[in-house]
C-alpha atoms as a PDB file:
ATOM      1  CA  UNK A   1       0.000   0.000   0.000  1.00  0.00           C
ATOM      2  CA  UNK A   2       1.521   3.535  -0.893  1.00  0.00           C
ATOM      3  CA  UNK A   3      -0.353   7.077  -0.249  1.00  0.00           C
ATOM      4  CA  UNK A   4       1.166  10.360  -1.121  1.00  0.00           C
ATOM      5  CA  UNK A   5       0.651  13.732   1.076  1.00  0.00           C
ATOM      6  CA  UNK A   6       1.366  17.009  -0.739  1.00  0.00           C
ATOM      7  CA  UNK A   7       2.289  20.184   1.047  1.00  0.00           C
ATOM      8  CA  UNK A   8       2.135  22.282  -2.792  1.00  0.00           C
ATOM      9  CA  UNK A   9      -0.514  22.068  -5.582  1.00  0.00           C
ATOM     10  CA  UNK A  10       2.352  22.433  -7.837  1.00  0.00           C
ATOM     11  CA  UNK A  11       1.602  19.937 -10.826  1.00  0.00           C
ATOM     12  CA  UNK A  12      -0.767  17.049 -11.315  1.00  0.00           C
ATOM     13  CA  UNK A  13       1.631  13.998 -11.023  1.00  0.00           C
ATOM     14  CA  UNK A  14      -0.440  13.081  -7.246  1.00  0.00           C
ATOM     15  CA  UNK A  15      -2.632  10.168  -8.410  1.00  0.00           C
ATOM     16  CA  UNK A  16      -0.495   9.611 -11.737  1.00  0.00           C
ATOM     17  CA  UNK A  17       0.167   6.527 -13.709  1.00  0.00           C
ATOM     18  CA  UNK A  18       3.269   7.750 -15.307  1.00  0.00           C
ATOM     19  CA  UNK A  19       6.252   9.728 -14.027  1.00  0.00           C
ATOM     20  CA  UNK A  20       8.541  11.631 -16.170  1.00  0.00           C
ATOM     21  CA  UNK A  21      11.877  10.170 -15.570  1.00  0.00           C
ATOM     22  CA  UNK A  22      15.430  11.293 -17.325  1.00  0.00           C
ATOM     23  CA  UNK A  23      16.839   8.099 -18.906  1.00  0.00           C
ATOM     24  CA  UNK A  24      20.002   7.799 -20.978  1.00  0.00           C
ATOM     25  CA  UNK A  25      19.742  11.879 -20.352  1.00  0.00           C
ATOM     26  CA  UNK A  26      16.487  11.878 -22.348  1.00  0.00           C
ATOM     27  CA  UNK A  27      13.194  13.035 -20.909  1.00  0.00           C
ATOM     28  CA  UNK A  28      11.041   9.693 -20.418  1.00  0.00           C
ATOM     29  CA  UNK A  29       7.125   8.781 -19.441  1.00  0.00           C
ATOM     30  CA  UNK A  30       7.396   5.688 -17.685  1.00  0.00           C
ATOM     31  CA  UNK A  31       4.756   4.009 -15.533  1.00  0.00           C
ATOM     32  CA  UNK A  32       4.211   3.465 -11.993  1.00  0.00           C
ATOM     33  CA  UNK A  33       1.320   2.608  -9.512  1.00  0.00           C
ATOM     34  CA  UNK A  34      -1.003   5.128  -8.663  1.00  0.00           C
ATOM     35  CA  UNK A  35      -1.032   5.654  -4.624  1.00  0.00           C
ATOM     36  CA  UNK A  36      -3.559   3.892  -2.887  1.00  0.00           C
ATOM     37  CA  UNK A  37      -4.496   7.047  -0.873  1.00  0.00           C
ATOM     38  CA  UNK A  38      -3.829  10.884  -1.507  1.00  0.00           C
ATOM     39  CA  UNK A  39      -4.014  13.560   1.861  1.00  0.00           C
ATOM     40  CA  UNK A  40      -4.128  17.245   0.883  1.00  0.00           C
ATOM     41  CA  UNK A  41      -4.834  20.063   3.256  1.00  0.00           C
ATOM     42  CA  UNK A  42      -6.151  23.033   1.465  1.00  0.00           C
ATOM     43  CA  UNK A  43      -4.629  25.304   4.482  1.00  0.00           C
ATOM     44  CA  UNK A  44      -1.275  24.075   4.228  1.00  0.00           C
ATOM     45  CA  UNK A  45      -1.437  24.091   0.183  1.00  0.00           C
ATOM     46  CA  UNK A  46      -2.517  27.947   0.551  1.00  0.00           C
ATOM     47  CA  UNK A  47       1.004  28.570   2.435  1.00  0.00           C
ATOM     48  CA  UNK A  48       2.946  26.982  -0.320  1.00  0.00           C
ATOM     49  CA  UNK A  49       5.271  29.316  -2.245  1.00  0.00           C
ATOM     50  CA  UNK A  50       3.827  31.465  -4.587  1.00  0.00           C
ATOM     51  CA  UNK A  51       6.143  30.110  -7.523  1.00  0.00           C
ATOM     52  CA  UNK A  52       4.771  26.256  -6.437  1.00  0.00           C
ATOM     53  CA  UNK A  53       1.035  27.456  -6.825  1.00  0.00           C
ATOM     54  CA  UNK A  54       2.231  29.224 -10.174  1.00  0.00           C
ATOM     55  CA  UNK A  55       3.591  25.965 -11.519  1.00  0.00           C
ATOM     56  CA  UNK A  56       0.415  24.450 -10.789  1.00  0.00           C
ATOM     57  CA  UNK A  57      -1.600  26.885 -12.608  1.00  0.00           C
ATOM     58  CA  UNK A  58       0.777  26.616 -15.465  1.00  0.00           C
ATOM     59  CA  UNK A  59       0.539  22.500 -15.309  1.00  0.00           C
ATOM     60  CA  UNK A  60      -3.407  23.071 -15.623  1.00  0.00           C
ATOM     61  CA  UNK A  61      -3.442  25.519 -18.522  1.00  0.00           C
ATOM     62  CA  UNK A  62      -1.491  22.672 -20.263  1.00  0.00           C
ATOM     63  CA  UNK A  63      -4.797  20.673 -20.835  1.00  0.00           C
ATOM     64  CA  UNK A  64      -6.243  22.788 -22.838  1.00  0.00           C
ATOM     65  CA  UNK A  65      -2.988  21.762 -25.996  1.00  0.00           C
ATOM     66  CA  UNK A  66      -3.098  18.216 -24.189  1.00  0.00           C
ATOM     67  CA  UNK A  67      -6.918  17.787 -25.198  1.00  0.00           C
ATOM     68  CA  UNK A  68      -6.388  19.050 -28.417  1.00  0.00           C
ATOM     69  CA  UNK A  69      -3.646  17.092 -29.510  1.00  0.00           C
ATOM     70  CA  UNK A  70      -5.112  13.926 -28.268  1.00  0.00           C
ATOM     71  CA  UNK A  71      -8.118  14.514 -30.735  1.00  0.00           C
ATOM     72  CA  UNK A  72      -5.654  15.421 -33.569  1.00  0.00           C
ATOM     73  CA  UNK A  73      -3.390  12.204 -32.912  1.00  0.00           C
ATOM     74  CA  UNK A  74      -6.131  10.380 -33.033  1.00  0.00           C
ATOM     75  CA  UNK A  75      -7.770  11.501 -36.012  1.00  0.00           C
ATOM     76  CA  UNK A  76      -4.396  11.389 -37.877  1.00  0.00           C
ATOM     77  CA  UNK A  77      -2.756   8.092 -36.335  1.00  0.00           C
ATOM     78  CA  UNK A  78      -5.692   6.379 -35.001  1.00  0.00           C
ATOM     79  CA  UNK A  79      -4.565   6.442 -31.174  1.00  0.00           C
ATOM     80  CA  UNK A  80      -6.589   5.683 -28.604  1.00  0.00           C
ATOM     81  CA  UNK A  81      -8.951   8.715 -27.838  1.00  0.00           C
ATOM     82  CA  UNK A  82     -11.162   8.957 -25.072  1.00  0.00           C
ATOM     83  CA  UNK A  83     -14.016  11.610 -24.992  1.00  0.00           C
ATOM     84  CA  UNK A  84     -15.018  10.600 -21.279  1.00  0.00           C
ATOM     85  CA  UNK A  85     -11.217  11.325 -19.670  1.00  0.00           C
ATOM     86  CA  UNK A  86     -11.381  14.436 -21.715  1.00  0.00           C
ATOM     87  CA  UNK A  87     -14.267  15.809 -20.541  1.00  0.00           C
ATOM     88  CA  UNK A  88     -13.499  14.927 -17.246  1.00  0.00           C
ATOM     89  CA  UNK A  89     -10.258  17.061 -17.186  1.00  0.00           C
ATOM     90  CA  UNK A  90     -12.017  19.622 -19.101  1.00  0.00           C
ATOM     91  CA  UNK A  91     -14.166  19.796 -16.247  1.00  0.00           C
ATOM     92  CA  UNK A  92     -11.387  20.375 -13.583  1.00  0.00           C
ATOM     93  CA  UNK A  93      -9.751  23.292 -15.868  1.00  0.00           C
ATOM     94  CA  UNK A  94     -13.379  25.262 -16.215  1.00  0.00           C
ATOM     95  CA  UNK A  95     -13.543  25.321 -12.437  1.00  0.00           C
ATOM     96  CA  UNK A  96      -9.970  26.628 -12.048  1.00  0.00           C
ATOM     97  CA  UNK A  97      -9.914  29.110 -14.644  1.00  0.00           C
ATOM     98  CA  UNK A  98     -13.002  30.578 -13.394  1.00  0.00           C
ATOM     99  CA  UNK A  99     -10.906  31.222 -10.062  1.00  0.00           C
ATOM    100  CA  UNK A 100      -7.664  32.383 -11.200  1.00  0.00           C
ATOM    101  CA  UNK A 101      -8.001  35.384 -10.781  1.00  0.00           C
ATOM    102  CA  UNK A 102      -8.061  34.636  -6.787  1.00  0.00           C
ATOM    103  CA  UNK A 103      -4.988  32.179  -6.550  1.00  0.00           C
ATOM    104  CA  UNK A 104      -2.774  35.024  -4.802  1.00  0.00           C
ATOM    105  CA  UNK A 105      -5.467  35.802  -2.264  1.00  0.00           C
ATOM    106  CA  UNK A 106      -4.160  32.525  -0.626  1.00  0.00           C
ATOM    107  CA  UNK A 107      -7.892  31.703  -0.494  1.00  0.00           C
ATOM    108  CA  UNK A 108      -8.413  27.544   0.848  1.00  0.00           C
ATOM    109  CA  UNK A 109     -11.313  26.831  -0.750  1.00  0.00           C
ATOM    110  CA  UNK A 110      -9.662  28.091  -3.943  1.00  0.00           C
ATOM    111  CA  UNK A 111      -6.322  26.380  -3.740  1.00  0.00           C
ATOM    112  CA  UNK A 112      -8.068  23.537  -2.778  1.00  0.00           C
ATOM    113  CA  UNK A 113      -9.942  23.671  -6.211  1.00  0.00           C
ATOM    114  CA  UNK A 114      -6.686  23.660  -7.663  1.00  0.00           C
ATOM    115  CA  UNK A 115      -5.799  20.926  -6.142  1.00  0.00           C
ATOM    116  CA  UNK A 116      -8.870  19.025  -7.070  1.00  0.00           C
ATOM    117  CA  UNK A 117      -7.872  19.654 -10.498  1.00  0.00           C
ATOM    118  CA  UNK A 118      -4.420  18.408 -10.144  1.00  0.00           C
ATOM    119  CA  UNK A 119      -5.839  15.476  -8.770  1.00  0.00           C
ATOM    120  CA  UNK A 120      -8.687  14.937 -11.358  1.00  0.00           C
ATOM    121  CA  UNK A 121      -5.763  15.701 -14.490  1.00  0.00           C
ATOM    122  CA  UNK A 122      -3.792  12.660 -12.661  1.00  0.00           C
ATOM    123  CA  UNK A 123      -6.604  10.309 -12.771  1.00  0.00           C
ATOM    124  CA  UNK A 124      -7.698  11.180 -16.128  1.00  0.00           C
ATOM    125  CA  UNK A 125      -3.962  10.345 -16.819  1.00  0.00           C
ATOM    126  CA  UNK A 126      -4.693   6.567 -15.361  1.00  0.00           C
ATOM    127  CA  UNK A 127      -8.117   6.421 -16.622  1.00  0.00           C
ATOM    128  CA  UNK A 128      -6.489   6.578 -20.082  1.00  0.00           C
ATOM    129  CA  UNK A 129      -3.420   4.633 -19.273  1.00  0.00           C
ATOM    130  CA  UNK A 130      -1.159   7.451 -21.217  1.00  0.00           C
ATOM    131  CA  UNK A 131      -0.233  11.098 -20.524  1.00  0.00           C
ATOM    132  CA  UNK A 132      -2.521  12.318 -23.482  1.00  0.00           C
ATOM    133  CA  UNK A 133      -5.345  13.819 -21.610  1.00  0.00           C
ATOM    134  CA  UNK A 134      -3.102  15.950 -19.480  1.00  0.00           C
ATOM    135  CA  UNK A 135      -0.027  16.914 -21.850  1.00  0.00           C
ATOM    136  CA  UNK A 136       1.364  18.070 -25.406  1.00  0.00           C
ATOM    137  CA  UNK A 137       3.929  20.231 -27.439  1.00  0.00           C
ATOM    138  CA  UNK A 138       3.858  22.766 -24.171  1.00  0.00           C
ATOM    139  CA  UNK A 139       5.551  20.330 -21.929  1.00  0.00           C
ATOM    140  CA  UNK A 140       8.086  19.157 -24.428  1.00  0.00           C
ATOM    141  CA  UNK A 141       8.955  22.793 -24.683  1.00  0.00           C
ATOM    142  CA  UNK A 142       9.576  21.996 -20.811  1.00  0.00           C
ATOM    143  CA  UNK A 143      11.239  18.954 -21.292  1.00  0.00           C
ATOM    144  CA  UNK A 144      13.782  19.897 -24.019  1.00  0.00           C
ATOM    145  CA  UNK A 145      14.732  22.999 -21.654  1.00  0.00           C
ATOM    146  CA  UNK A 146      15.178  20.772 -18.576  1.00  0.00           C
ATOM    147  CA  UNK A 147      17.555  18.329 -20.680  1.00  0.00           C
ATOM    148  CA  UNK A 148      19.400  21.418 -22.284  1.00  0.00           C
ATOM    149  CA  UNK A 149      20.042  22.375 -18.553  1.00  0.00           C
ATOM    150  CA  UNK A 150      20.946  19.129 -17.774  1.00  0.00           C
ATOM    151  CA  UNK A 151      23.116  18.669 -20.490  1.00  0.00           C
ATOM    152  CA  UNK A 152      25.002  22.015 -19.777  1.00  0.00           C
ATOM    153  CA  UNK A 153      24.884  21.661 -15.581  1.00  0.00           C
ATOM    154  CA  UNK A 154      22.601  24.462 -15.475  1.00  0.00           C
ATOM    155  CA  UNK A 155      19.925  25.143 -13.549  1.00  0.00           C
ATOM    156  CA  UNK A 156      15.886  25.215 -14.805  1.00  0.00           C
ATOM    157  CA  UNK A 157      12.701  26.785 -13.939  1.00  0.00           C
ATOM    158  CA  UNK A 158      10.037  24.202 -12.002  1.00  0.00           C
ATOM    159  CA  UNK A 159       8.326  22.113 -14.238  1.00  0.00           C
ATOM    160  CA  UNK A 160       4.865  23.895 -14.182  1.00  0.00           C
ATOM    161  CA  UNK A 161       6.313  27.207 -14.488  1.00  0.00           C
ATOM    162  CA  UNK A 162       8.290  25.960 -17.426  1.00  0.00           C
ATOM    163  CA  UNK A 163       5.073  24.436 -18.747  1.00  0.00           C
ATOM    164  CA  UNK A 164       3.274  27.692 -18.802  1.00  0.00           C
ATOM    165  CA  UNK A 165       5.439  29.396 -20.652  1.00  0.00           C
ATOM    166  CA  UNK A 166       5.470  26.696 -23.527  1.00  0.00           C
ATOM    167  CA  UNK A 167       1.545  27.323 -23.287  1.00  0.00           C
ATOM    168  CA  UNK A 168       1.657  30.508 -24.260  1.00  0.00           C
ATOM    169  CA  UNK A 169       3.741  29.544 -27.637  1.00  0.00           C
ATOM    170  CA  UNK A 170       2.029  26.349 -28.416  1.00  0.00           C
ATOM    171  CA  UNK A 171      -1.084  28.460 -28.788  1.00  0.00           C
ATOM    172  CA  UNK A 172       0.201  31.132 -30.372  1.00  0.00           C
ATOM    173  CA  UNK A 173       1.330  28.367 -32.805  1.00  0.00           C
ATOM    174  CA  UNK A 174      -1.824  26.835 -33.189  1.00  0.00           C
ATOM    175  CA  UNK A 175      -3.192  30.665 -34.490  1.00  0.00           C
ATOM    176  CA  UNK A 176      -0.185  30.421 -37.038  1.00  0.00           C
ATOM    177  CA  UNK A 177      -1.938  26.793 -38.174  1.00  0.00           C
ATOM    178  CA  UNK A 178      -5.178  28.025 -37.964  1.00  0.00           C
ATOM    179  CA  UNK A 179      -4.244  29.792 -41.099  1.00  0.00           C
ATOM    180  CA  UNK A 180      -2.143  27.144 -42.602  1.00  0.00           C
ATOM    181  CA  UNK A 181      -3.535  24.326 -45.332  1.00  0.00           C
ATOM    182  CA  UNK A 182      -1.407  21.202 -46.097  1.00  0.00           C
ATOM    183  CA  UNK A 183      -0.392  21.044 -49.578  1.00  0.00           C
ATOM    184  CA  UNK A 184       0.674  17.625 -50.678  1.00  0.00           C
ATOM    185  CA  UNK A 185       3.439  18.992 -52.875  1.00  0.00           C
ATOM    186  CA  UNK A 186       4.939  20.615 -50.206  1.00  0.00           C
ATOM    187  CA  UNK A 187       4.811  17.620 -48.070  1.00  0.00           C
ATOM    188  CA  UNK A 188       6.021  15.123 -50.592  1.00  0.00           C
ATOM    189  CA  UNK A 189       9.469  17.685 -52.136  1.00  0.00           C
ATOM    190  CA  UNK A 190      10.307  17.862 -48.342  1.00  0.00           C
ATOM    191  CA  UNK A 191      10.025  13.884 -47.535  1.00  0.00           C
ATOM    192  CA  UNK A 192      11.757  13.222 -50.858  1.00  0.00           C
ATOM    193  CA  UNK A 193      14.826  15.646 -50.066  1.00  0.00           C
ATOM    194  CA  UNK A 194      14.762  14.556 -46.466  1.00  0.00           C
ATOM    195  CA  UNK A 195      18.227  12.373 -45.579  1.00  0.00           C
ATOM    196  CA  UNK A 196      18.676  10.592 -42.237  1.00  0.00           C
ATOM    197  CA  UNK A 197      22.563  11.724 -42.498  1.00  0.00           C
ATOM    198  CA  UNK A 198      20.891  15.377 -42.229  1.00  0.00           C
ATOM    199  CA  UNK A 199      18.848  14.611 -39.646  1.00  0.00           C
ATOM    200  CA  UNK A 200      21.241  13.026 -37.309  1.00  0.00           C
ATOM    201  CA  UNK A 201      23.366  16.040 -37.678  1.00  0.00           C
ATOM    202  CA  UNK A 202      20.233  18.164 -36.233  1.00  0.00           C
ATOM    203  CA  UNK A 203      19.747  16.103 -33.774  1.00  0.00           C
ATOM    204  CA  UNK A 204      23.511  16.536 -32.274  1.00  0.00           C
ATOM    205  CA  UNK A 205      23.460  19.610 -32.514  1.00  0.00           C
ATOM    206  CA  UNK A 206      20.173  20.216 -30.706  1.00  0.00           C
ATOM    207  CA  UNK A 207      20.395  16.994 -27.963  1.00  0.00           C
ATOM    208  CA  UNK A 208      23.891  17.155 -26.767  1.00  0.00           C
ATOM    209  CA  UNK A 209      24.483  13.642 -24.711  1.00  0.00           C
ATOM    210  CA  UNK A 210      20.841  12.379 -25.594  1.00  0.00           C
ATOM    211  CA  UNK A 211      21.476  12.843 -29.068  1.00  0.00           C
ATOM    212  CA  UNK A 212      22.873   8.938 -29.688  1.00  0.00           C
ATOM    213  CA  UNK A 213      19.665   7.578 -27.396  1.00  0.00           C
ATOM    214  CA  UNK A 214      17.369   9.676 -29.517  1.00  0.00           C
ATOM    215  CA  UNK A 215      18.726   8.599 -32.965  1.00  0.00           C
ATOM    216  CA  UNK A 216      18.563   5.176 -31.559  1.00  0.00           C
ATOM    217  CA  UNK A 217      15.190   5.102 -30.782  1.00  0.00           C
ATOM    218  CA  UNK A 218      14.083   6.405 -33.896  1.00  0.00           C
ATOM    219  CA  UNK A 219      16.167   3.571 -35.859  1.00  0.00           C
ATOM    220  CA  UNK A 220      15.068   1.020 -33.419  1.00  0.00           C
ATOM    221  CA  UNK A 221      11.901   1.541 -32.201  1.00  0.00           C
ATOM    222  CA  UNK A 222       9.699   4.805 -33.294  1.00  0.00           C
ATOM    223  CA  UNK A 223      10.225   4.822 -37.599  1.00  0.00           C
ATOM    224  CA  UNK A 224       8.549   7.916 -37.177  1.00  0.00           C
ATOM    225  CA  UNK A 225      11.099   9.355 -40.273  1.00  0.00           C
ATOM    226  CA  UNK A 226       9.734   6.453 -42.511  1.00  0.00           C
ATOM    227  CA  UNK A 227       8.327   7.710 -46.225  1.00  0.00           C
ATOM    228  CA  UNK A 228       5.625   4.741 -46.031  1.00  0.00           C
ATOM    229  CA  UNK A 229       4.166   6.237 -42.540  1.00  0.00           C
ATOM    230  CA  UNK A 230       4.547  10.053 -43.446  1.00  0.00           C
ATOM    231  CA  UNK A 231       2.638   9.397 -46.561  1.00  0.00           C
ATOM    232  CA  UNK A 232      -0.227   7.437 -44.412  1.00  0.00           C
ATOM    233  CA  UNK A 233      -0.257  10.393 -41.908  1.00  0.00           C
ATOM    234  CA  UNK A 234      -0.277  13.041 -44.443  1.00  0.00           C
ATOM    235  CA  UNK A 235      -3.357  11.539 -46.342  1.00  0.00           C
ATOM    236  CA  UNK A 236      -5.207  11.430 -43.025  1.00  0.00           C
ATOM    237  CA  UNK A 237      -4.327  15.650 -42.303  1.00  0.00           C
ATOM    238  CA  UNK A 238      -5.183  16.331 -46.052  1.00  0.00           C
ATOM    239  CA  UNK A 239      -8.610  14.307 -45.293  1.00  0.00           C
ATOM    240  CA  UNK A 240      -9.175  15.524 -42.132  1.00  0.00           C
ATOM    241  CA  UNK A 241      -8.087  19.179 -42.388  1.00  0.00           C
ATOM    242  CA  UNK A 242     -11.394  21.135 -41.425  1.00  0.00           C
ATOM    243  CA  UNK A 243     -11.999  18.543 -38.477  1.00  0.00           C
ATOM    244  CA  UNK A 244      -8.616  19.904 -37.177  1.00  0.00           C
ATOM    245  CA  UNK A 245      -9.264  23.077 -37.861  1.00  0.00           C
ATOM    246  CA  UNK A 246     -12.615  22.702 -36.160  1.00  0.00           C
ATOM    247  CA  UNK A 247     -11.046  21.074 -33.298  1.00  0.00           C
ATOM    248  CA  UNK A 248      -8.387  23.662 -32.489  1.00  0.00           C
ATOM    249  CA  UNK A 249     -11.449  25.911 -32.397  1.00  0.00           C
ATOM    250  CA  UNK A 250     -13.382  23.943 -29.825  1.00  0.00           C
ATOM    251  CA  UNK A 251     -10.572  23.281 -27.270  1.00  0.00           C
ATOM    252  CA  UNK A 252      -8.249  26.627 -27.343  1.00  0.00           C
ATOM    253  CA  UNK A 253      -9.097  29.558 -25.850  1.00  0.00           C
ATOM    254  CA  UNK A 254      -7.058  32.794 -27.071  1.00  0.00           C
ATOM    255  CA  UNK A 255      -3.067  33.468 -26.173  1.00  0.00           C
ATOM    256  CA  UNK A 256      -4.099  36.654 -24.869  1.00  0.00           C
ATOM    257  CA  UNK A 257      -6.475  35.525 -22.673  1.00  0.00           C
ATOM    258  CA  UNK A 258      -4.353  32.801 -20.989  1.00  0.00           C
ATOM    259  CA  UNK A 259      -1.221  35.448 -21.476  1.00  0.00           C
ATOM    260  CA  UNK A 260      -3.269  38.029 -19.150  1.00  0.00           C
ATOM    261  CA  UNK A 261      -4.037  35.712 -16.223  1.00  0.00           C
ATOM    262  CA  UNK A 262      -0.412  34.887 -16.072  1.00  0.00           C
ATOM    263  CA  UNK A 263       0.379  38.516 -15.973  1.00  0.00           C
ATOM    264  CA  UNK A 264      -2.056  38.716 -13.692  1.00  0.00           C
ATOM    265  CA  UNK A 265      -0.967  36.581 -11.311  1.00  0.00           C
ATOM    266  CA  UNK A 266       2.791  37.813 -11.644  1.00  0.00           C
ATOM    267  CA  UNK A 267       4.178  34.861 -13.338  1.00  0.00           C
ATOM    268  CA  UNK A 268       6.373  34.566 -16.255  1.00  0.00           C
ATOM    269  CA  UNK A 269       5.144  34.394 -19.776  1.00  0.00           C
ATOM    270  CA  UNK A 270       8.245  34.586 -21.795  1.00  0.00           C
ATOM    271  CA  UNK A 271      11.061  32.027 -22.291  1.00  0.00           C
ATOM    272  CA  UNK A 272      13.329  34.721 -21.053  1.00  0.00           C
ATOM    273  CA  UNK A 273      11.483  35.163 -17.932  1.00  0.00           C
ATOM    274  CA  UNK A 274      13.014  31.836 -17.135  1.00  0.00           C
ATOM    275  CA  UNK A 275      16.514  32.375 -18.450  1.00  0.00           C
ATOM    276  CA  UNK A 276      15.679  30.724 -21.199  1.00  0.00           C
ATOM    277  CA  UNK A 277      17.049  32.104 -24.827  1.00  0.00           C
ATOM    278  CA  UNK A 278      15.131  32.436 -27.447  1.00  0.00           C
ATOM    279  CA  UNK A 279      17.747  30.048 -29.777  1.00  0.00           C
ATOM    280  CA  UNK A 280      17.083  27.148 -27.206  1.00  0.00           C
ATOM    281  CA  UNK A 281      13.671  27.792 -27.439  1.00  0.00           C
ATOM    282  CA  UNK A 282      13.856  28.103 -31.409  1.00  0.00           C
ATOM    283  CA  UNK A 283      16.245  23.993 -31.070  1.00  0.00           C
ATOM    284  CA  UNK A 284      13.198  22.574 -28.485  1.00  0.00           C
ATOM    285  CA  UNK A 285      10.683  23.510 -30.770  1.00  0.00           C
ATOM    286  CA  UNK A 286      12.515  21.761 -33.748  1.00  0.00           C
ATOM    287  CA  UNK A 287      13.278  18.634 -31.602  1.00  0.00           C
ATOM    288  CA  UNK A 288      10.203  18.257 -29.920  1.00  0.00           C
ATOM    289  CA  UNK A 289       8.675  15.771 -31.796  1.00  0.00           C
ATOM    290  CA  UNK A 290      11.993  13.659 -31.800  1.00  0.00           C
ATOM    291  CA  UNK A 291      12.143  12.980 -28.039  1.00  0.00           C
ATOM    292  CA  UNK A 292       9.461  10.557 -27.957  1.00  0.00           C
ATOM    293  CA  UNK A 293       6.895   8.530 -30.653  1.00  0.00           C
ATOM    294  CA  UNK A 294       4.316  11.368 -29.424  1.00  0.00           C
ATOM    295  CA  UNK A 295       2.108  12.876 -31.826  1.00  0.00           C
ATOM    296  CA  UNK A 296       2.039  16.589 -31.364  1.00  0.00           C
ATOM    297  CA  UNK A 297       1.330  19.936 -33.682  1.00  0.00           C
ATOM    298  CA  UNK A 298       4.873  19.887 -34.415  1.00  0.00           C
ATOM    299  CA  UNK A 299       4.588  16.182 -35.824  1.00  0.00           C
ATOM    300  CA  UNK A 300       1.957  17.551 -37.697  1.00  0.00           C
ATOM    301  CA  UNK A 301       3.732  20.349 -39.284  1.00  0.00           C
ATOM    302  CA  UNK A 302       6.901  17.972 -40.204  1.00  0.00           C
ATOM    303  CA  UNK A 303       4.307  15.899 -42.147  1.00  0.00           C
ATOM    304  CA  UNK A 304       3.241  18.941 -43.783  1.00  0.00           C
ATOM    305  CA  UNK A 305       6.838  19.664 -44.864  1.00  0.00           C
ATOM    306  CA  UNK A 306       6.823  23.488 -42.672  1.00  0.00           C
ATOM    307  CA  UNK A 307       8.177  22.220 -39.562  1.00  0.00           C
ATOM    308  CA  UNK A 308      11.477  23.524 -40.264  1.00  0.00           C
ATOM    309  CA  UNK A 309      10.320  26.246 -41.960  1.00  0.00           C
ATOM    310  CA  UNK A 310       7.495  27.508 -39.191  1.00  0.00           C
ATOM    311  CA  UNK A 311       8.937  30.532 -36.798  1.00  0.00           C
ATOM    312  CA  UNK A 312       7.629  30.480 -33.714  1.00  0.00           C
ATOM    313  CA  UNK A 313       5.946  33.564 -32.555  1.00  0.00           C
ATOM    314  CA  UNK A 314       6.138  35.102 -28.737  1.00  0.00           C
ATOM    315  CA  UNK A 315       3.023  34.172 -26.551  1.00  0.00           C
END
């Protein structure tokens, strides 16, 4: 028997299935049991830090990109989707973001909702046996900082914090795709000039130590580079363009609007709020979608042939 008792509502890993791990200095999900019993005291959560209840605002905002993407994926590579998980962590999000604006009063009963939403985002997490309901690009933003930190012996932001700010970006991205149509032609030069020689040389440069585990992976295991699977994936985004479009619509609100309760609440919204440059931002965006056999926007965009053509605007 195992229970967990949390003193910060600082991310939503409580009643989790998973745990993100570094492994062969790469950024892993790998799985665990989920405690038998969780004790959290909304008074002693409301004394937490101010940057611990920040990071787990910033982990919550992530479910709005981890919805989204788990629709996409699963229009585009036929993963597992589940409608129920996702509208029970959509649930948990509406009641925090209609309390936001109260987090720094310190209020219980509001950092307890928090809390409850943590929680919920964990079990949704279990329910669905993946990370998918709960996470996207905007914590691979987190996790290619954390192992660029790593790499280096630098320090990094908290997780949640970290998360936030890749928030912001992955929906200003998704405006950039909202205006965006896939053009097989495109798609098909880029595959065609693509070379794996190329490619490895990217992935050096941008991964550092985890560079050999990550081009192992993708030779061993994930074949996510492979012509015959890009062409399957691309006819599926070509097909199912206006039900992506229409889905982006349905499950992200505006950058602004996010942007302004982070102001709000005094947290950072830009990568160099957290000492992070906008170059290593520029490299995690790029490598994102090599870390792990995850489906994200910036999948989609490689598929499209833009990915390494897309510049990432500020959130």
């Amino acid at each position: 028997k195992n229970a967990i008792v949390g003193t910060a509502p600082s991310m939503d890993g409580f009643a989790s299935a998973t745990s993100s791990m570094e492994l062969d200095h790469v950024k892993v999900s790998l799985n665990n049991q989920c405690p038998q019993g969780i004790l959290l005291d909304s008074d002693i959560l409301a004394q937490a830090p101010m940057r611990m209840l920040w990071a787990g605002f910033g982990d919550m905002v992530a479910k709005y990109i981890g919805i989204c993407e788990w629709r996409i994926a699963h229009l585009i590579t036929g993963e597992y989707y589940c409608e129920s998980v996702a509208e029970l962590v959509r649930s948990a999000l509406r009641k925090i973001m209609a309390q936001a604006d109260k987090i720094t009063s310190r209020d219980p009963d509001v950092i307890g909702d928090i809390a409850d939403g943590l929680v919920i985002a964990g079990l949704g997490m279990a329910f669905a046996g993946c990370s998918r309901p709960a996470s996207g690009l905007e914590h691979y933003f987190s996790h290619m900082w954390e192992m660029m930190a790593l790499d280096r012996g630098t320090p990094y932001e908290l997780h949640g914090i970290q998360v936030g700010v890749g928030t912001l970006l992955t929906i200003k991205l998704y405006e950039q795709i909202r205006k965006m149509h896939p053009d097989r032609k495109v798609a098909e030069d880029f595959i065609k000039s693509f070379t794996d020689e190329q490619w490895q040389a990217m992935i050096r440069d941008i991964f550092g130590k985890a560079a050999e585990t990550v081009i192992l992976q993708e030779h061993t295991v994930f074949h996510k580079n492979d012509p015959a699977r890009h062409a399957k994936r691309l006819d599926k985004i070509i097909a199912h363009w206006d039900d992506i479009l229409r889905i982006i619509d349905e499950e992200l609100p505006s950058c602004e609007s996010i942007a302004a309760m982070m102001r709000d609440l005094g947290m950072p919204t830009q990568p160099e709020d957290i000492n992070v440059t906008w170059q290593d931002t520029e490299k995690a965006f790029i490598g994102s979608r090599d870390i792990r056999d995850k489906y994200l926007s910036s999948s989609m965009l490689w598929d499209m042939g833009l990915l390494y053509t897309t510049k990432l605007e500020r959130g």
